[in-house]
Protein backbone atom coordinates (compact mmCIF):
# COMPACT_ATOMS: atom_id res chain seq x y z
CA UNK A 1 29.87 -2.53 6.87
CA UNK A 2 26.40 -1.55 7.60
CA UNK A 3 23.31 -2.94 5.47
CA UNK A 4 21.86 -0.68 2.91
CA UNK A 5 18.11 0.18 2.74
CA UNK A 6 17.37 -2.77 -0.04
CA UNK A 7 19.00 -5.27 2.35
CA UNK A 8 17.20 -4.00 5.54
CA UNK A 9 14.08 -4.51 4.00
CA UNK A 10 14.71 -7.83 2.44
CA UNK A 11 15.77 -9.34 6.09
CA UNK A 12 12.40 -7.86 7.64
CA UNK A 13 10.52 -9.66 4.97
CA UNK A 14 12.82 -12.79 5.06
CA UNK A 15 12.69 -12.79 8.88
CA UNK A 16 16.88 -12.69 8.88
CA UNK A 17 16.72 -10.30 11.56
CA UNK A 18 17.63 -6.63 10.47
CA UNK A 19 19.84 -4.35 12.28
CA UNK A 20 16.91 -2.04 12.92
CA UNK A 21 13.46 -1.81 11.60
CA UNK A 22 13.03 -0.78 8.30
CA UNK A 23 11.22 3.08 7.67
CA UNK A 24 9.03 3.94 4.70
CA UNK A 25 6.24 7.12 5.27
CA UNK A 26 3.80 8.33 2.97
CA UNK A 27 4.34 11.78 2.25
CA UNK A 28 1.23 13.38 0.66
CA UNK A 29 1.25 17.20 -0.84
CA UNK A 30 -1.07 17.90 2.07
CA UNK A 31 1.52 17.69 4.38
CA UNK A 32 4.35 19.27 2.71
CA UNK A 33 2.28 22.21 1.97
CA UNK A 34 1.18 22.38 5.60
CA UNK A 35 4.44 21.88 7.08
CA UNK A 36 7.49 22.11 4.95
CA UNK A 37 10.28 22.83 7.31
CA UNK A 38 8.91 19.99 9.58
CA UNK A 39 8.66 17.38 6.28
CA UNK A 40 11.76 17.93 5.56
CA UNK A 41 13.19 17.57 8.76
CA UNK A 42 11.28 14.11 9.39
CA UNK A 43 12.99 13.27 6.13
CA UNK A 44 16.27 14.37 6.87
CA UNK A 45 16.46 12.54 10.25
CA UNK A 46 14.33 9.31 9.10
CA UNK A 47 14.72 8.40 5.59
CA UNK A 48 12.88 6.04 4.02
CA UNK A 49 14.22 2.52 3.17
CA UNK A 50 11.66 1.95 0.49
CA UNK A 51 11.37 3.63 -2.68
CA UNK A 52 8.84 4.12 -5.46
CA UNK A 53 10.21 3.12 -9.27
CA UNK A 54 10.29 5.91 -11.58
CA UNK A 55 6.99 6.58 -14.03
CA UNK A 56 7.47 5.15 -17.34
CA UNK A 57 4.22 5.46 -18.38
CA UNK A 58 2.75 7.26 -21.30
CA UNK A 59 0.10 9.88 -20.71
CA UNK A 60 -2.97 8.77 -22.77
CA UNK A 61 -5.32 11.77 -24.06
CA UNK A 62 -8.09 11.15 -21.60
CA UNK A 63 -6.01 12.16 -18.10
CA UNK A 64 -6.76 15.53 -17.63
CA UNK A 65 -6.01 17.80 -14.24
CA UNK A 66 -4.16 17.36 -11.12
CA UNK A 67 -5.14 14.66 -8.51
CA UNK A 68 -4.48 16.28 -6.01
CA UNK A 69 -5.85 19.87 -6.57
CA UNK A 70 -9.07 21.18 -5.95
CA UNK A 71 -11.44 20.98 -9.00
CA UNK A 72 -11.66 17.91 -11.62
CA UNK A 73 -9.19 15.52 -12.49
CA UNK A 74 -9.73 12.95 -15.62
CA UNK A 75 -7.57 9.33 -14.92
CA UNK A 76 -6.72 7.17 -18.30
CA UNK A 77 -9.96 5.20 -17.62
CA UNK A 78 -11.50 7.65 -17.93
CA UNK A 79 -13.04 8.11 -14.40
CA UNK A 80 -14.03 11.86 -13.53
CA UNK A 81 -12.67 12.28 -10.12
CA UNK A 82 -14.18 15.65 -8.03
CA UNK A 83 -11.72 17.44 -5.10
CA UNK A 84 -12.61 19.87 -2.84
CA UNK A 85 -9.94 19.81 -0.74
CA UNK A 86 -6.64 20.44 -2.00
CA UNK A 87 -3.64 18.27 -1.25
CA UNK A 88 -5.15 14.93 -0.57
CA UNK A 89 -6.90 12.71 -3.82
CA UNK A 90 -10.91 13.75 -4.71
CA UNK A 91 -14.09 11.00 -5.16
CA UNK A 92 -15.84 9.69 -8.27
CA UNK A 93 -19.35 11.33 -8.40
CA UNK A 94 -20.55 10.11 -11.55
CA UNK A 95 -19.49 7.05 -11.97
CA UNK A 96 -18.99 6.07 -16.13
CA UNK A 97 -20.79 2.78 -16.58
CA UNK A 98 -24.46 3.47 -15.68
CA UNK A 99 -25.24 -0.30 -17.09
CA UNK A 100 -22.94 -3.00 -16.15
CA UNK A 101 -24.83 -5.17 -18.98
CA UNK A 102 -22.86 -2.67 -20.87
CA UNK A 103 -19.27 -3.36 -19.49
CA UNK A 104 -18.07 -4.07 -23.35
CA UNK A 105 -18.16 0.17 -23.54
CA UNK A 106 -15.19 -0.06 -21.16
CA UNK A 107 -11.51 0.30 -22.75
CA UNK A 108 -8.57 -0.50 -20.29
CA UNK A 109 -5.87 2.58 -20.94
CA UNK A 110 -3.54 -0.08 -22.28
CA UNK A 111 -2.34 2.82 -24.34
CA UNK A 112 0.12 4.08 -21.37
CA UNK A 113 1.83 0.97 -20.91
CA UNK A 114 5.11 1.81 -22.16
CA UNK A 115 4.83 1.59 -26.27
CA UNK A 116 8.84 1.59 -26.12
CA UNK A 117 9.30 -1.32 -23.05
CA UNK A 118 13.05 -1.65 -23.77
CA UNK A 119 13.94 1.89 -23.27
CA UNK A 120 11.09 1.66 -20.24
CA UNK A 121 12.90 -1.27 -18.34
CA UNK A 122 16.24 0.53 -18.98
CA UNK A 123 15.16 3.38 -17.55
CA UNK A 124 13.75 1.63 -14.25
CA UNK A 125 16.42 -0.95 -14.02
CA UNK A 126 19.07 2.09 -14.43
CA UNK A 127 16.87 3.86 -11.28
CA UNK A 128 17.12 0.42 -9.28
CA UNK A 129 20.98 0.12 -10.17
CA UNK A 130 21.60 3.77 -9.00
CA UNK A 131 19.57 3.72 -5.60
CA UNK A 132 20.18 1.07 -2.33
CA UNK A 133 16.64 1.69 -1.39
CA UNK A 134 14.19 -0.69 -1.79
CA UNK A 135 11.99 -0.09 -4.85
CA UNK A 136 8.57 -0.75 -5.48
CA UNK A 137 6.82 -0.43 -8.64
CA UNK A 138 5.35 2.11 -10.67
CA UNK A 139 1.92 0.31 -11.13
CA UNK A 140 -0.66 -0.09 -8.23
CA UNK A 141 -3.47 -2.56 -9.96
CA UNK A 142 -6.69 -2.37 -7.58
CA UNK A 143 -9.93 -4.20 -9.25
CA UNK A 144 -12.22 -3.47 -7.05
CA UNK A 145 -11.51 -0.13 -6.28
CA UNK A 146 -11.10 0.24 -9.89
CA UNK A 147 -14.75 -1.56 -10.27
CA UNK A 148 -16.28 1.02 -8.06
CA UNK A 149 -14.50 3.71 -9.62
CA UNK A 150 -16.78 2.41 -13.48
CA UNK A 151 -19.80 1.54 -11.07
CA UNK A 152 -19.93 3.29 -8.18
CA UNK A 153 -19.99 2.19 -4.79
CA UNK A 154 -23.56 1.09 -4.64
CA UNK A 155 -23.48 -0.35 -7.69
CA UNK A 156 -21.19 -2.04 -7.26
CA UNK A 157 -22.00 -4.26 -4.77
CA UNK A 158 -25.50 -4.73 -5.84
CA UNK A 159 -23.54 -6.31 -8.95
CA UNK A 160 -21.54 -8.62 -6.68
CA UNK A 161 -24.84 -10.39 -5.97
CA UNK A 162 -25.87 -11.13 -9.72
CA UNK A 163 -21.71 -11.62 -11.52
CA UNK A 164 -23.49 -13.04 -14.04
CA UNK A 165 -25.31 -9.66 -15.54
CA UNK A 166 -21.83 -8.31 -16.47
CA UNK A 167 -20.40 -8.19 -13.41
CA UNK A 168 -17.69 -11.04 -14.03
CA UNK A 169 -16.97 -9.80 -17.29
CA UNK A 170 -16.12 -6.45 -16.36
CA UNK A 171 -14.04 -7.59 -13.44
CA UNK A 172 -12.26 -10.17 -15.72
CA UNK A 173 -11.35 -6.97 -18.55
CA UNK A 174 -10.16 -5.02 -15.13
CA UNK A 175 -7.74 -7.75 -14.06
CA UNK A 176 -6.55 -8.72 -17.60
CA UNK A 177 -4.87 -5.34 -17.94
CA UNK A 178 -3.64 -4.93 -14.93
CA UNK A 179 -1.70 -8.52 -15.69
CA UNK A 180 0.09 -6.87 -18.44
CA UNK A 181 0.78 -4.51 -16.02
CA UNK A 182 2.23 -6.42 -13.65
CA UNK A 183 3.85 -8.22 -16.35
CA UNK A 184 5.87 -4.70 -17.55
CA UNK A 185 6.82 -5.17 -14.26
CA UNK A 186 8.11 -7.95 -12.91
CA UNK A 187 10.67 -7.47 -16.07
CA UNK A 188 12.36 -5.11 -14.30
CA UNK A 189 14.73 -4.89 -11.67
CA UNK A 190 12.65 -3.60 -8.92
CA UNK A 191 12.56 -5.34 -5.62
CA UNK A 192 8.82 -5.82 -5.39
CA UNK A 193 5.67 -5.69 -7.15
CA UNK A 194 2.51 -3.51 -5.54
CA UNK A 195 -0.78 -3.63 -5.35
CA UNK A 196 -4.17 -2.47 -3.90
CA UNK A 197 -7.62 -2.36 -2.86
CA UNK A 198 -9.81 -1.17 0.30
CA UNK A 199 -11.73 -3.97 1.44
CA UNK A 200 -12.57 -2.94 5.31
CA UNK A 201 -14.90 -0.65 6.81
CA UNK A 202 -14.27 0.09 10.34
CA UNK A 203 -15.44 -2.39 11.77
CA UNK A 204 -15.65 -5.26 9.02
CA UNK A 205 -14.99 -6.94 5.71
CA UNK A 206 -17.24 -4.79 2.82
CA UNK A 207 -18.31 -8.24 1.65
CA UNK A 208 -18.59 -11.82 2.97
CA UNK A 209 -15.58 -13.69 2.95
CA UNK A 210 -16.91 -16.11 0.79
CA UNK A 211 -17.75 -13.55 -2.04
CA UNK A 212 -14.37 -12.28 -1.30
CA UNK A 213 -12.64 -15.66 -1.83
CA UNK A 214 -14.36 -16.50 -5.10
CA UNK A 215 -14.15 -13.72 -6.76
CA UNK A 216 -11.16 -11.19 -5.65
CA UNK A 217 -8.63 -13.96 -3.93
CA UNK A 218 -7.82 -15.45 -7.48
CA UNK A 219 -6.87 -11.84 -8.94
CA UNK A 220 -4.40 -11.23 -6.20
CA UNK A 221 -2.84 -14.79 -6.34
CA UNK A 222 -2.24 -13.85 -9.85
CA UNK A 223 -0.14 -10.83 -8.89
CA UNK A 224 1.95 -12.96 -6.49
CA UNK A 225 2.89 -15.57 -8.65
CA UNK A 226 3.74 -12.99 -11.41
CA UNK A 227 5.73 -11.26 -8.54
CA UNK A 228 7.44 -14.69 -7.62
CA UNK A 229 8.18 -15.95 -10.43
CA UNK A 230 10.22 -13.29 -10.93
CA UNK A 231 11.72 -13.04 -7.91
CA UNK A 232 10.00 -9.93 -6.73
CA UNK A 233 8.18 -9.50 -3.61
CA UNK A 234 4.14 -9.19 -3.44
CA UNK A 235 3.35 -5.87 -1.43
CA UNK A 236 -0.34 -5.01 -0.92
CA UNK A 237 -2.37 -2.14 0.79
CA UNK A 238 -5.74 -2.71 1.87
CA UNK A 239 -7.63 -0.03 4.19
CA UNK A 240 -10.06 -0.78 7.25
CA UNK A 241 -10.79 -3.81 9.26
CA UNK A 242 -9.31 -6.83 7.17
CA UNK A 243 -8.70 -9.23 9.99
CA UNK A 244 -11.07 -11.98 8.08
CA UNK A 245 -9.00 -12.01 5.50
CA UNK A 246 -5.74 -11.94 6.83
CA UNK A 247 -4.69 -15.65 6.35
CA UNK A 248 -6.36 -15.86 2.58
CA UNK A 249 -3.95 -13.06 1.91
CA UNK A 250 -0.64 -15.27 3.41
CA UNK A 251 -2.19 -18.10 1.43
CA UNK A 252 -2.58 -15.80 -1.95
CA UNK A 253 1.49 -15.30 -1.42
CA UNK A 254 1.51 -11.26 -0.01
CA UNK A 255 4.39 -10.98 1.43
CA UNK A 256 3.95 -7.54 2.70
CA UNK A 257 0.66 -5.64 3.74
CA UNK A 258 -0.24 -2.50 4.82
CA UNK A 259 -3.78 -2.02 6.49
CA UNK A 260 -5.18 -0.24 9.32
CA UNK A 261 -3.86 -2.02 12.18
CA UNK A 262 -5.64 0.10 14.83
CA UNK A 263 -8.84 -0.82 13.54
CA UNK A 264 -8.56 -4.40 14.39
CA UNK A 265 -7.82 -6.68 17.52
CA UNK A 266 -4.22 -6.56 17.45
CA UNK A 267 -3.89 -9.97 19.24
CA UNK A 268 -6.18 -11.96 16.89
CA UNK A 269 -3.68 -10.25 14.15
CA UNK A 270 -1.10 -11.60 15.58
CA UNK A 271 -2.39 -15.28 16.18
CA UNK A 272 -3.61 -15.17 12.49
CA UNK A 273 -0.59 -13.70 10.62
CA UNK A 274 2.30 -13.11 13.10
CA UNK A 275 5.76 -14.46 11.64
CA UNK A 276 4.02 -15.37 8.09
CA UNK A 277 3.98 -12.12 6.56
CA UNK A 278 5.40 -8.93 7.12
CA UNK A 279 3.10 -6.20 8.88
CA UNK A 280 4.00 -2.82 6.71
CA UNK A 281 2.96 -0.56 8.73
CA UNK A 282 0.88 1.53 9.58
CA UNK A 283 0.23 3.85 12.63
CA UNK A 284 -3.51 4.93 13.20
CA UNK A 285 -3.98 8.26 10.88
CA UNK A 286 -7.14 8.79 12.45
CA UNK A 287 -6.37 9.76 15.63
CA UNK A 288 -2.74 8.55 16.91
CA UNK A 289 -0.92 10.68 14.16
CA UNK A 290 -3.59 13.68 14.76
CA UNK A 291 -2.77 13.67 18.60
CA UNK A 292 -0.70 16.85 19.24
CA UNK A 293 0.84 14.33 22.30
CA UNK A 294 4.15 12.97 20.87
CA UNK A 295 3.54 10.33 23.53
CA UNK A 296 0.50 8.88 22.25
CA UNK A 297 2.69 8.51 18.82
CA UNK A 298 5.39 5.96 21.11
CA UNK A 299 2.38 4.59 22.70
CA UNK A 300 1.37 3.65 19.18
CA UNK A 301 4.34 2.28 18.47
CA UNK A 302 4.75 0.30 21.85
CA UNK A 303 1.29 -1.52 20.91
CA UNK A 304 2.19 -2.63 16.93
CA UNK A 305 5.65 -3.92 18.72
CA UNK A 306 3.92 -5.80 21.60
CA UNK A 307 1.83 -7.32 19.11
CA UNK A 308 3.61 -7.78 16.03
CA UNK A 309 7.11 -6.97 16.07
CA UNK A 310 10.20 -9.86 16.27
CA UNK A 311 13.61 -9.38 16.48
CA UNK A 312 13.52 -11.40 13.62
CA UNK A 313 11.78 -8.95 11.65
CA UNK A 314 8.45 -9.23 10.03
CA UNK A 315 7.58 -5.08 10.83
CA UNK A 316 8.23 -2.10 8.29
CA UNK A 317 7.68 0.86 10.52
CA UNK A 318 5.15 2.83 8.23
CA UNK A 319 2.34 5.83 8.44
CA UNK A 320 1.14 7.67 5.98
CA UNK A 321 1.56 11.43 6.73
CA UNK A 322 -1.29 13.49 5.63
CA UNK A 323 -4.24 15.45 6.44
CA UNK A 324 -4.62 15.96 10.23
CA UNK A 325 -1.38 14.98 10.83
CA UNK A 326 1.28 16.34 13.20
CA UNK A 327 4.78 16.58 12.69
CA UNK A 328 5.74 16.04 16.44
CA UNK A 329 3.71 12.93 16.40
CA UNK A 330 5.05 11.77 13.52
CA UNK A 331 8.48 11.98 14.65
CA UNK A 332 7.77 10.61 17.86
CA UNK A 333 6.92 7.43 15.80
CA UNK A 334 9.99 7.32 14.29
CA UNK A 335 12.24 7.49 17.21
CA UNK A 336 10.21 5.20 19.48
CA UNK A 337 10.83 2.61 16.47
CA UNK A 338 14.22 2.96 16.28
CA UNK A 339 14.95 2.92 19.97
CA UNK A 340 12.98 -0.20 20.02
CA UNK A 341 15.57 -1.71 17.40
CA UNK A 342 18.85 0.34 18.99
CA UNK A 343 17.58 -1.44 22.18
CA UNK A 344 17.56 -4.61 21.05
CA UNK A 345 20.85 -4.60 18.94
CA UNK A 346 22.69 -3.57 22.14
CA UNK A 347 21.06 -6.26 24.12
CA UNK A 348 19.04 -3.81 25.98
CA UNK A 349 15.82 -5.05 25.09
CA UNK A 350 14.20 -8.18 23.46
CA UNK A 351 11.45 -8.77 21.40
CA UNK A 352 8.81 -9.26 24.26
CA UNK A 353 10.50 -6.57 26.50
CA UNK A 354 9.88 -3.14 24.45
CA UNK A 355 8.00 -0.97 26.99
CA UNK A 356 9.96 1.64 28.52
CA UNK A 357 11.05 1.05 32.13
């Protein structure tokens, strides 16, 4: 009987050795608007093994507009968030907390946490018991993004230098309500627990390590070992060039993470975090998935499996499909990962042996 998608992603993270690699895209509006017959095709040939829970939250008074149209769009902190481009999600222009001495003006939304939690978890546990996908939670906690979000960028790492103005404070407030977020949670039945925050630029980490370790690495153990104890899995996205951080994030207990592969050296990727924590995703959306050359989409693919993948498992073949992005490309992906796996399962192929011909 052949594994279901919850089971196919479980061996990839448990390195039990799937019977093919495990597909999740990000589908943003952008791209169905753009392309709808092609979206739909992608989806109807490759469907994705991982799902996201259904949203239980309440919607406070403060969230106003639509993300992802153009205009102005209010979240429940608050934050005024400007788009000019619709489709894809708009910046913070002027940021809310002008003073970080005056971080006590800042109310976490903990008014849309579920008020009713029993009827919540029934509803999400009922979602879980009706799907064999693989499903992530509703809640994405992200303190520093959430920090520059109050602050502003600029700000906001000027404060990193001097915690002690406010700086620790606010971060601590930040992280204490996304616990009882995580907490909702990890009381339900969904297979794992996810969370986020950008912390590369192109070329490196935003901060030192060191700052990094004191102040962030703490936050994010407490995720995973609210995720563990429960017997969830820790899933984390972080953008940019991460590759400093890579084994603080094993130690911290992620067991998944999704970052920009392409712009980091592959091969010290692999010597830091190869076989210790499963690489989800994701496929260069700066250029690879803009190439109108389906070939430079396998080529892609060929270089994350040289790299990173195992027969074992340890890959979740991801890309986030969105502005820029071609549909040919993006199938291309696809297909070169599952020939990769169809390969191996037939004894056609091993782990080291991927390249065509």
């Amino acid at each position: 009987m052949p594994a279901d998608s919850r089971q196919l992603v479980t061996a990839a993270l448990e390195f039990t050795s799937p019977r093919r690699v495990p597909r999740h895209m990000w589908l943003l509006p952008w791209a169905e608007r753009r392309y709808p017959e092609q979206t739909e095709l992608l989806q109807e040939r490759f469907p994705s093994d991982i799902t996201w829970a259904d949203d239980v939250y309440d919607i406070p008074v403060e969230k106003r507009g639509d993300p992802y149209a153009v205009g102005t769009y209010v979240d429940e902190w608050e934050c005024e968030f400007v788009n000019v481009h619709g489709g894809i999600v708009g910046e913070v222009k002027q940021p809310k907390l002008r003073d970080v001495a005056d971080w006590r003006s800042i109310r976490p939304p903990y008014d849309v946490l579920p008020h009713d939690e029993l009827a919540a978890r029934d509803r999400v546990n009922r979602f879980c018991a009706e799907s064999d996908l693989f499903v992530l939670s509703g809640c994405g906690p992200r303190p520093w993004e959430r920090y520059q979000f109050l602050r502003g960028t600029a700000d906001a790492m000027v404060d990193l230098t001097s915690p002690e103005r406010g700086a620790a404070e606010l971060l601590r407030a930040i992280h204490e309500f996304y616990l009882k977020e995580v907490e909702f949670w990890t009381g339900t039945d969904v297979d794992g627990i996810f969370f986020q925050d950008d912390w590369g630029s192109q070329n490196s980490l935003l901060i030192s390590p060191s700052s990094w370790r004191e102040l962030f690495k703490p936050l994010y153990r407490d995720y995973c070992d609210l995720a563990h104890a429960a017997g969830k899995f820790a899933f984390m996205h972080s953008d940019g060039n991460i590759t400093a951080i890579y084994e603080d994030l094993i130690e911290a207990g992620v067991d998944a993470i999704n970052s920009q592969l392409f712009c980091m050296d592959m091969t010290d990727v692999a010597q830091r975090a190869k076989g210790k924590i499963t690489f989800w995703g994701e496929i260069d959306r700066q250029h690879v998935l803009a190439s109108p050359d389906p070939q430079v989409g396998r080529d892609a693919v060929q270089k994350v499996a040289r790299h990173l993948w195992d027969a074992t498992g340890g890959v979740i073949a991801q890309f986030s499909f969105e502005l820029a992005g071609v549909p040919e490309t993006a199938m291309a992906v696809f297909d070169e990962w599952e020939r990769i796996g169809r390969e191996h399962n037939c004894g056609c192929g091993t782990m080291i042996d991927v390249k065509r011909g």
